[in-house]
C-alpha atoms as a PDB file:
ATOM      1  CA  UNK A   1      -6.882 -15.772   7.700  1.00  0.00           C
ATOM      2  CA  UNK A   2      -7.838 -16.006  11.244  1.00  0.00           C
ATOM      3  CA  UNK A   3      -7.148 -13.123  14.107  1.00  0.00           C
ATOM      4  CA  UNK A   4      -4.565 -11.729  11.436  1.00  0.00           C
ATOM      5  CA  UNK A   5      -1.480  -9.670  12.829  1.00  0.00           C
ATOM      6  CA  UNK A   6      -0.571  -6.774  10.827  1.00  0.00           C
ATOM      7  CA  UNK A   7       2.309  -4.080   9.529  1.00  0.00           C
ATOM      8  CA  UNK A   8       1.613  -0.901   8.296  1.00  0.00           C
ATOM      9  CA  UNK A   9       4.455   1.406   6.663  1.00  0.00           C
ATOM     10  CA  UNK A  10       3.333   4.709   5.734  1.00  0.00           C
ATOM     11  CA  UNK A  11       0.008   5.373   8.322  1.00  0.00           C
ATOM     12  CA  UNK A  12       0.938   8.829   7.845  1.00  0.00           C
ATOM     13  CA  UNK A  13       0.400   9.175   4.009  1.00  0.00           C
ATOM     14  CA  UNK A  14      -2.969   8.971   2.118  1.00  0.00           C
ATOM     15  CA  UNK A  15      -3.709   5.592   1.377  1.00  0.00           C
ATOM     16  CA  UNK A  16      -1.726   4.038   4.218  1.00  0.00           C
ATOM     17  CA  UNK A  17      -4.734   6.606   5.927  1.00  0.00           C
ATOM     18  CA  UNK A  18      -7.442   4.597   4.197  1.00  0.00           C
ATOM     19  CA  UNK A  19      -5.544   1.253   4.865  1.00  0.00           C
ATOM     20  CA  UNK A  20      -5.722   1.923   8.602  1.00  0.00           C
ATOM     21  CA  UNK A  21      -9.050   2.848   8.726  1.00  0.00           C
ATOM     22  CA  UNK A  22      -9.991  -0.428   7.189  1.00  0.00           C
ATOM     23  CA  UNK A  23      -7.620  -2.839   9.619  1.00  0.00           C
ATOM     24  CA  UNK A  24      -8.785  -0.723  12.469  1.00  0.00           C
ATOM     25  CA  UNK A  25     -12.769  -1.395  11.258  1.00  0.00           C
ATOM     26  CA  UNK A  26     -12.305  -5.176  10.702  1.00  0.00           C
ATOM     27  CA  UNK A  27     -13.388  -7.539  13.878  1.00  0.00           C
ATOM     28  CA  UNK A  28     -11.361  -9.809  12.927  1.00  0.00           C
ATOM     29  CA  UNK A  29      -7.859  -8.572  13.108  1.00  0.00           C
ATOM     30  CA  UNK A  30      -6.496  -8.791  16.369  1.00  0.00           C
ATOM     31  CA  UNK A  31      -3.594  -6.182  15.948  1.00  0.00           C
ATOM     32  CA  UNK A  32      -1.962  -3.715  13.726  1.00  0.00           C
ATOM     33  CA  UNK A  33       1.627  -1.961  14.353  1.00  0.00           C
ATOM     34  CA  UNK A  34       2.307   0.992  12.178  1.00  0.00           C
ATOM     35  CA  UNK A  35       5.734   1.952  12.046  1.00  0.00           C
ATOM     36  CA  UNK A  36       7.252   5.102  10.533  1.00  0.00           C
ATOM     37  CA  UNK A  37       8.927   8.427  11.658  1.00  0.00           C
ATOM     38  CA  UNK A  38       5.697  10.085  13.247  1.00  0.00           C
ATOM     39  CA  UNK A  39       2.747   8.583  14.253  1.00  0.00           C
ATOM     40  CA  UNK A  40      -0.477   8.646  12.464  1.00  0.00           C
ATOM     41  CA  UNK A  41      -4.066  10.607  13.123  1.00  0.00           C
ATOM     42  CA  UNK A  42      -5.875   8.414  14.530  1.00  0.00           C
ATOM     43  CA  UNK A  43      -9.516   8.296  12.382  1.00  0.00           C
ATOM     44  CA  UNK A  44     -12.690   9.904  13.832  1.00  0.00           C
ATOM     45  CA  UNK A  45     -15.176   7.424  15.467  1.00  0.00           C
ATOM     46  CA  UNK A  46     -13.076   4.800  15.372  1.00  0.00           C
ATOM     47  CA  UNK A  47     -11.505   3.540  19.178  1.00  0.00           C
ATOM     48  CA  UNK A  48      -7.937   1.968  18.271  1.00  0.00           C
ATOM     49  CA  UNK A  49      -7.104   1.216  21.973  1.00  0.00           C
ATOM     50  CA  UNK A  50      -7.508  -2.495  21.393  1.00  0.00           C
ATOM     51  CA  UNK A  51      -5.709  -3.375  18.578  1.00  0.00           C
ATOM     52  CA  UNK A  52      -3.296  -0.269  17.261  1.00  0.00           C
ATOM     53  CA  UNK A  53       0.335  -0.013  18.510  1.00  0.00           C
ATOM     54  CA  UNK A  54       2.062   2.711  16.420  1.00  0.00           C
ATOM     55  CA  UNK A  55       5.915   3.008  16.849  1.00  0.00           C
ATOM     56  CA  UNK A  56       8.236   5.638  15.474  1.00  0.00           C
ATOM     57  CA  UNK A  57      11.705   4.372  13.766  1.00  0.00           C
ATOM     58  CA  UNK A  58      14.431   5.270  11.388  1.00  0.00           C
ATOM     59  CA  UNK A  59      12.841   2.850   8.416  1.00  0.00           C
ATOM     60  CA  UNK A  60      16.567   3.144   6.904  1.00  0.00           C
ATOM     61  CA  UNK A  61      17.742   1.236   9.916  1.00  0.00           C
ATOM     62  CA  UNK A  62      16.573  -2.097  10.791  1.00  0.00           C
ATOM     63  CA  UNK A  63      17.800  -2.198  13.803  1.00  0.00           C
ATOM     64  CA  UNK A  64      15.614   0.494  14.877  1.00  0.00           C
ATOM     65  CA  UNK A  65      12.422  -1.525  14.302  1.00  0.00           C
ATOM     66  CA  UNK A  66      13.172  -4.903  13.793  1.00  0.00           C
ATOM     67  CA  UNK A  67      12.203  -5.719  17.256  1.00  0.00           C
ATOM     68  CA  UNK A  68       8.507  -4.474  16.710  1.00  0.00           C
ATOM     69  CA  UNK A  69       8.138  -7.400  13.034  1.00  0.00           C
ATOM     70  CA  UNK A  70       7.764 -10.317  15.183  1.00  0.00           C
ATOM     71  CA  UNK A  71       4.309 -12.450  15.655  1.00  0.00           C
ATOM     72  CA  UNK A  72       2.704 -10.268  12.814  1.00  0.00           C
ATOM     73  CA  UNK A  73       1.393 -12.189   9.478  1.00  0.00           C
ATOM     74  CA  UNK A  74       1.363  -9.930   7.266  1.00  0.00           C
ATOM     75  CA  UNK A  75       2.789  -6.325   6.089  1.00  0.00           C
ATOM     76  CA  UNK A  76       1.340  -3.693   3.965  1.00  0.00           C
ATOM     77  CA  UNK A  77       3.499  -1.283   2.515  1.00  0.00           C
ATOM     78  CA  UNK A  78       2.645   1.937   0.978  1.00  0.00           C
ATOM     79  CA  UNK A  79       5.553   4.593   0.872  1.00  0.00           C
ATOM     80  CA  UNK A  80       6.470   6.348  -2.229  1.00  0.00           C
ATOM     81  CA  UNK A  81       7.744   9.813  -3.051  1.00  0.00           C
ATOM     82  CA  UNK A  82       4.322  11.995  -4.019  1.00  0.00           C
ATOM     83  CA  UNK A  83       6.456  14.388  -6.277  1.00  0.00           C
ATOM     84  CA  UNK A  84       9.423  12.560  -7.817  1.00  0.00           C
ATOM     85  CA  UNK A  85      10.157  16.067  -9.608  1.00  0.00           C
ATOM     86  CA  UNK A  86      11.090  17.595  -6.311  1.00  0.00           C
ATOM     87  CA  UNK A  87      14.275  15.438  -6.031  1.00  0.00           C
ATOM     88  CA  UNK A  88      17.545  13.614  -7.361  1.00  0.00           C
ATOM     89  CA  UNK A  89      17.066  10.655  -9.220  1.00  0.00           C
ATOM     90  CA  UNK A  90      19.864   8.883  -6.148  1.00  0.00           C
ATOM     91  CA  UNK A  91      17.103  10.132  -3.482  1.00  0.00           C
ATOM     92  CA  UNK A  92      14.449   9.201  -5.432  1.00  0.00           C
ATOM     93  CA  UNK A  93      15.816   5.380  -5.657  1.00  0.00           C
ATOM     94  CA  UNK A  94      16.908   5.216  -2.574  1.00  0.00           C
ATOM     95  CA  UNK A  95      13.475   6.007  -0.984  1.00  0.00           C
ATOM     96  CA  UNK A  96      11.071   4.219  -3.241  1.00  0.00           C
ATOM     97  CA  UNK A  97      13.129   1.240  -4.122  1.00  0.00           C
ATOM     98  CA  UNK A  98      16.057   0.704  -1.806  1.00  0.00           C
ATOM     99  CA  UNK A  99      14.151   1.781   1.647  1.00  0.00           C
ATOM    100  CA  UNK A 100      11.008  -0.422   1.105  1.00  0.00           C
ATOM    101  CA  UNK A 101      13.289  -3.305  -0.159  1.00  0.00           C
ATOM    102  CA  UNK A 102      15.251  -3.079   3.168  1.00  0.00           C
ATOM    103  CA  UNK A 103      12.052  -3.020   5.035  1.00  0.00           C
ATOM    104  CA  UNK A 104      10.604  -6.169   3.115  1.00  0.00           C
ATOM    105  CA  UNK A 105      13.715  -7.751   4.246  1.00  0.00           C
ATOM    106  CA  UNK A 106      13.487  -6.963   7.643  1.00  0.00           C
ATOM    107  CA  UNK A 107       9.400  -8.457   7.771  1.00  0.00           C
ATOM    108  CA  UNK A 108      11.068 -11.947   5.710  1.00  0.00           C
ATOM    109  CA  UNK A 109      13.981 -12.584   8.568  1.00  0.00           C
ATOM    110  CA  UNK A 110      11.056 -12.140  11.307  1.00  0.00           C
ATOM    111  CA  UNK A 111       9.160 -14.350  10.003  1.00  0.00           C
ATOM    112  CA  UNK A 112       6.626 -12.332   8.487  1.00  0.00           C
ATOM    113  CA  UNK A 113       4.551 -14.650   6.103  1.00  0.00           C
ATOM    114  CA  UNK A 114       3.002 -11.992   3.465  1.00  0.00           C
ATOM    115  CA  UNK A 115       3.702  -8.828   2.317  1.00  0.00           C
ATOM    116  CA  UNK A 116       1.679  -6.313  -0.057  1.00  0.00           C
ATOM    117  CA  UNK A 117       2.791  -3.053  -2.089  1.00  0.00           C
ATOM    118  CA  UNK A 118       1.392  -0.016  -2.929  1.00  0.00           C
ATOM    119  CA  UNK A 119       2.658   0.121  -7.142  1.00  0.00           C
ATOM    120  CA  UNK A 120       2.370   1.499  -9.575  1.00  0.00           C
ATOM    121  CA  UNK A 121       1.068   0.891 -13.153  1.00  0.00           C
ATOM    122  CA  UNK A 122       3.520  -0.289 -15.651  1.00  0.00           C
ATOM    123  CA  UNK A 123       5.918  -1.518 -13.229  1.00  0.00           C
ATOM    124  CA  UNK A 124       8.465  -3.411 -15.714  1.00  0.00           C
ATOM    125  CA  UNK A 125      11.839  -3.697 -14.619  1.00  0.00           C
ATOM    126  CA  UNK A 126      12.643  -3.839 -18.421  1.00  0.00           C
ATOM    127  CA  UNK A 127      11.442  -0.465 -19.344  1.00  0.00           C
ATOM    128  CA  UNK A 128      13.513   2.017 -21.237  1.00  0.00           C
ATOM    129  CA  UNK A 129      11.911   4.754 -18.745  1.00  0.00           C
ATOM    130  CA  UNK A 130      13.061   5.397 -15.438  1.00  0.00           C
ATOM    131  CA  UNK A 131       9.597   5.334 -13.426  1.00  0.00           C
ATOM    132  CA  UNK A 132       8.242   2.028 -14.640  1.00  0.00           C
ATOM    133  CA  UNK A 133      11.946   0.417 -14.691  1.00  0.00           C
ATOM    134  CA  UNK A 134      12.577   1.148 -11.022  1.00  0.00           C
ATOM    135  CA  UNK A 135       9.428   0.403  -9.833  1.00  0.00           C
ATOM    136  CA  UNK A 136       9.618  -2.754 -11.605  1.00  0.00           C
ATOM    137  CA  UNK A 137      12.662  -3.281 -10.113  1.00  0.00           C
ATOM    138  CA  UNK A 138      11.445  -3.402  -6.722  1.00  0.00           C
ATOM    139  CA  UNK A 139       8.517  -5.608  -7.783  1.00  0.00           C
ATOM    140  CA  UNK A 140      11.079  -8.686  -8.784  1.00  0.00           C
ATOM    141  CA  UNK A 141      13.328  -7.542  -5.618  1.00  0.00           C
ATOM    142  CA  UNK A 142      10.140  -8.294  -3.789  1.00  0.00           C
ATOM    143  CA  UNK A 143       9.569 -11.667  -5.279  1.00  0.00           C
ATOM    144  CA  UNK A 144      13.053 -12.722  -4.885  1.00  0.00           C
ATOM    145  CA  UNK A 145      12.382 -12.464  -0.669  1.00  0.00           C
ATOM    146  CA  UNK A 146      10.220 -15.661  -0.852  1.00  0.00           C
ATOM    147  CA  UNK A 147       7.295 -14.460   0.883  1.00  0.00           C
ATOM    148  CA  UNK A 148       4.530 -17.025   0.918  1.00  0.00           C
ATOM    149  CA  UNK A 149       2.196 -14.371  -0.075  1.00  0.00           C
ATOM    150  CA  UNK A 150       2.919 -11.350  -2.256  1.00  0.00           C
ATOM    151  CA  UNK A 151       0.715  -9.047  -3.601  1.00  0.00           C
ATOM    152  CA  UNK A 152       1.649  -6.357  -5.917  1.00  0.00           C
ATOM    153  CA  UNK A 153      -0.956  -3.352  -6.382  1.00  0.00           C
ATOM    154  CA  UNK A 154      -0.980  -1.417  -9.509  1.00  0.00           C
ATOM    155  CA  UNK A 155      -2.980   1.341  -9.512  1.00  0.00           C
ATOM    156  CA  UNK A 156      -3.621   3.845 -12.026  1.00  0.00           C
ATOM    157  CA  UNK A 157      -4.227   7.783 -11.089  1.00  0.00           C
ATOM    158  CA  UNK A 158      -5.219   7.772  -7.326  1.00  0.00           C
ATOM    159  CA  UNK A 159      -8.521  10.091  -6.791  1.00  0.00           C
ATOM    160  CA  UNK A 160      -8.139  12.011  -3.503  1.00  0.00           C
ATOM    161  CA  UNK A 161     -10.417  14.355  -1.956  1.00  0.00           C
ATOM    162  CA  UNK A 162      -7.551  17.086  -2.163  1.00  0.00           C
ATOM    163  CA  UNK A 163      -4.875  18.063  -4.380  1.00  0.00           C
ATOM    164  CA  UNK A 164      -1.973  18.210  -2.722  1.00  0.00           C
ATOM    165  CA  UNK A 165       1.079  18.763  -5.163  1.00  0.00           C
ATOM    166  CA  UNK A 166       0.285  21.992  -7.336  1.00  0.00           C
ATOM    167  CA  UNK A 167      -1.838  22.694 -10.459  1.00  0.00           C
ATOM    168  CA  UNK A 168      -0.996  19.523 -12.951  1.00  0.00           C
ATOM    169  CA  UNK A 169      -2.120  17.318  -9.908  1.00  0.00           C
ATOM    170  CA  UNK A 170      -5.466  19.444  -9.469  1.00  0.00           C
ATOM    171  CA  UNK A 171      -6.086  19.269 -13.198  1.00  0.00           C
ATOM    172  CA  UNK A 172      -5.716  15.380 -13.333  1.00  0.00           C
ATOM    173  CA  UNK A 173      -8.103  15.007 -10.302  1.00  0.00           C
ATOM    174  CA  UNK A 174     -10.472  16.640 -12.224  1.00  0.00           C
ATOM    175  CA  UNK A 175     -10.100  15.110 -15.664  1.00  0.00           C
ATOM    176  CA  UNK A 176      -9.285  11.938 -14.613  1.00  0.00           C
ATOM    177  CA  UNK A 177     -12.917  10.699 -13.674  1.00  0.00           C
ATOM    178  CA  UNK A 178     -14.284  11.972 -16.881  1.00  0.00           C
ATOM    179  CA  UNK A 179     -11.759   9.711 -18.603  1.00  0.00           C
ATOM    180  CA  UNK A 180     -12.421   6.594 -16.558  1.00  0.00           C
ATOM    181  CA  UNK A 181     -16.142   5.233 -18.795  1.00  0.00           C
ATOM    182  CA  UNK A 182     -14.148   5.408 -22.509  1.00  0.00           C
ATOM    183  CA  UNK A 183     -11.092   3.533 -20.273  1.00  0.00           C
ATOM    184  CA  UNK A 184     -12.594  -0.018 -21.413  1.00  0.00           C
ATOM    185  CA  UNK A 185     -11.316  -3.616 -21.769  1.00  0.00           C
ATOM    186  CA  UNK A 186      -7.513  -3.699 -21.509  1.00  0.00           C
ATOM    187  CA  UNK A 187      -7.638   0.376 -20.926  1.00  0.00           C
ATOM    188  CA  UNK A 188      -9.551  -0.431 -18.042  1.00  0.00           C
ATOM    189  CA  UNK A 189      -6.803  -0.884 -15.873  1.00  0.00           C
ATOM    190  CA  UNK A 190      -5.939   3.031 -16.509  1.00  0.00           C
ATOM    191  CA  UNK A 191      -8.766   4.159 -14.591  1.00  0.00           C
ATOM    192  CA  UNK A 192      -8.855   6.065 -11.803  1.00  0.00           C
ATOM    193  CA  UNK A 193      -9.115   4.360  -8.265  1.00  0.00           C
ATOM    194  CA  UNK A 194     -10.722   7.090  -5.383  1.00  0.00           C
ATOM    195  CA  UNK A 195      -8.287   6.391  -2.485  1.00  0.00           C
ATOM    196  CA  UNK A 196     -10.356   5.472   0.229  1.00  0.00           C
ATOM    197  CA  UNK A 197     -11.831   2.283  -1.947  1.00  0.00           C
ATOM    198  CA  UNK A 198      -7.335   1.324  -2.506  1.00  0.00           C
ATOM    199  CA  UNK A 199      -6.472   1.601   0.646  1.00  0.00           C
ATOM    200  CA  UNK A 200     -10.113  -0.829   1.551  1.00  0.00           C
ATOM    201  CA  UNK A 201      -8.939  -3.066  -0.843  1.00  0.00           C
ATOM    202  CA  UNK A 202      -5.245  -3.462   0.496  1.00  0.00           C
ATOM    203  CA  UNK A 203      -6.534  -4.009   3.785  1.00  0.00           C
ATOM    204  CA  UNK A 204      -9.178  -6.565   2.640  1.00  0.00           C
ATOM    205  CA  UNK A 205      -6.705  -8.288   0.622  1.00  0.00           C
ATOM    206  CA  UNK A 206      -4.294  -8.768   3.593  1.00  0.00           C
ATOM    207  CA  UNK A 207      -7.019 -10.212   5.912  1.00  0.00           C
ATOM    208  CA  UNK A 208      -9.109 -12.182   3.625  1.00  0.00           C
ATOM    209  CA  UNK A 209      -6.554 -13.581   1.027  1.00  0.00           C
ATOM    210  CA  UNK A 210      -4.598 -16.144   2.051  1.00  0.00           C
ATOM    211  CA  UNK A 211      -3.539 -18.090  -1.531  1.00  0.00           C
ATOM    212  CA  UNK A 212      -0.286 -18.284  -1.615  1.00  0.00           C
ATOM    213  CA  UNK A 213       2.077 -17.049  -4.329  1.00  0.00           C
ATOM    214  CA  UNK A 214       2.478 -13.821  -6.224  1.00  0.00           C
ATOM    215  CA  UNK A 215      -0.676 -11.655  -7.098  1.00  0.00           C
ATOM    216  CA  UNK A 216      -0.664  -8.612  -9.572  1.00  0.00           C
ATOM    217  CA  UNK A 217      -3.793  -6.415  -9.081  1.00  0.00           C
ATOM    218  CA  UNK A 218      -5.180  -4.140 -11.111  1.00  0.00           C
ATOM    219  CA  UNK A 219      -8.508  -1.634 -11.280  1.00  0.00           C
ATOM    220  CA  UNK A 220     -10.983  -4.342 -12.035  1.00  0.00           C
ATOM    221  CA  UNK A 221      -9.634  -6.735  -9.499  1.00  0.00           C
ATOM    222  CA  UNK A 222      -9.792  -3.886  -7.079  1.00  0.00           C
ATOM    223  CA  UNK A 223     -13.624  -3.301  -7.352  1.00  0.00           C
ATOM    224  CA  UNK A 224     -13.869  -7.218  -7.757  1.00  0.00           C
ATOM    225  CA  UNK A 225     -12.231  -6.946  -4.158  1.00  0.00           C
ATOM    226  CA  UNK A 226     -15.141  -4.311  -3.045  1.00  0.00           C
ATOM    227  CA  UNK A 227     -17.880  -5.741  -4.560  1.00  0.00           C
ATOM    228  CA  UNK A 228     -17.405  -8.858  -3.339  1.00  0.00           C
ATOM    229  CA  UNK A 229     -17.041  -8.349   0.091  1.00  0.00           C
ATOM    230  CA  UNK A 230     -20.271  -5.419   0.863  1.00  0.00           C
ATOM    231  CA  UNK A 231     -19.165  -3.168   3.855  1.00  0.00           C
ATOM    232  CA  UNK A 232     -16.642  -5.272   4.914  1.00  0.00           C
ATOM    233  CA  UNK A 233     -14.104  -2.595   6.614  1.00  0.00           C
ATOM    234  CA  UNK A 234     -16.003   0.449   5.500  1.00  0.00           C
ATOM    235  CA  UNK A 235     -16.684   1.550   9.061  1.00  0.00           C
ATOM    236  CA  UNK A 236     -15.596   5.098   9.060  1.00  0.00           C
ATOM    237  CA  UNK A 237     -14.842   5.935   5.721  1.00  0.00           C
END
């Protein structure tokens, strides 16, 4: 994809972090505009001047931001609710399904080409449970847009440096990599992803991949993603 153009929803959080370290490390994208309701840190050792426009917005109200979607080729979304616990199963839907389907919307009517989504493993909007039926949900939603490029990240447990919701969280971040080597052939898509190498692969994905259709990615095809491209993007992190 040449001189790509892109969206970022949720700078702020901690793989749409690692996602703009990448875009802002790559030569050859030309811009990125991250919209949400504060603006994000800006990485050490890493000059944004000449590419970053961030833009604070009401993402419940298109009208707020649709003028900011235009001349961009792609849009990266990764929003989500880091303690689903912590709130009503309404709020919960309304955030992690109903918000980022309004903002996929939004990027379609202005003409943005692809669009990729921070997932989650299991996503079947089939399931008997709640979690994987809702983010399935939004999956298909997604699909139904007609993007000419979708892809649809399914991670596992994300590894960050710090735990930042309470003692089951800390527990998993610990465990979790000692799980990952048994975690083989289909179980392999279980395994833990460190969140600086998800959010390189998101970015990578949206500037280097431009088949069209739907993608579903998984563990392996992340560190496919990584290993086949070196350093690409890893300026920084």
């Amino acid at each position: 994809m040449e001189n790509p153009r892109i969206l970022l929803f949720g700078a702020t959080g901690a793989v749409g972090g690692e996602v703009l370290k990448t875009l802002l490390a790559l030569p050859q994208v030309a811009k990125v505009t991250a919209i949400g309701r504060r603006k994000a840190d800006i990485p050490a050792g890493l000059d944004p001047s000449h590419k970053l426009v961030q833009e604070t917005a009401d993402l419940n109200d298109p009208a707020a931001y649709s003028r900011y979607l235009k001349g961009h080729s792609h849009a990266i979304c990764t929003l989500g609710v880091g303690q689903p616990s912590k709130m009503s199963r309404d709020e919960f839907v309304r955030i992690d399904r109903d918000l980022v389907l309004t903002l996929a919307r939004a990027c379609r009517e202005a003409g943005v080409a692809g669009f990729s989504l921070l997932g989650a493993l299991g996503a079947n909007a089939h399931s008997s449970f709640f979690y994987p039926k809702l983010k399935g949900q939004l999956e298909e939603g997604l699909k139904g847009l007609g993007f000419e490029r979708l892809r649809l990240f399914r991670p596992s447990m994300i590894l960050t440096p710090t735990n930042r919701y309470g003692s089951l969280q800390g527990f998993l971040l610990r465990f979790w990599p000692l799980l990952n080597p048994v975690l083989v052939g289909s179980l392999s898509k279980a395994r833990g992803i460190r969140v600086e190498e998800l959010g390189r692969v998101m970015a990578l994905s949206a500037v280097i991949d431009d088949d069209p259709g739907v993608k579903i990615l998984y563990w392996a095809d992340f560190k496919d993603l990584i290993r086949n491209n070196g350093d690409a993007g890893s300026k920084g992190v």
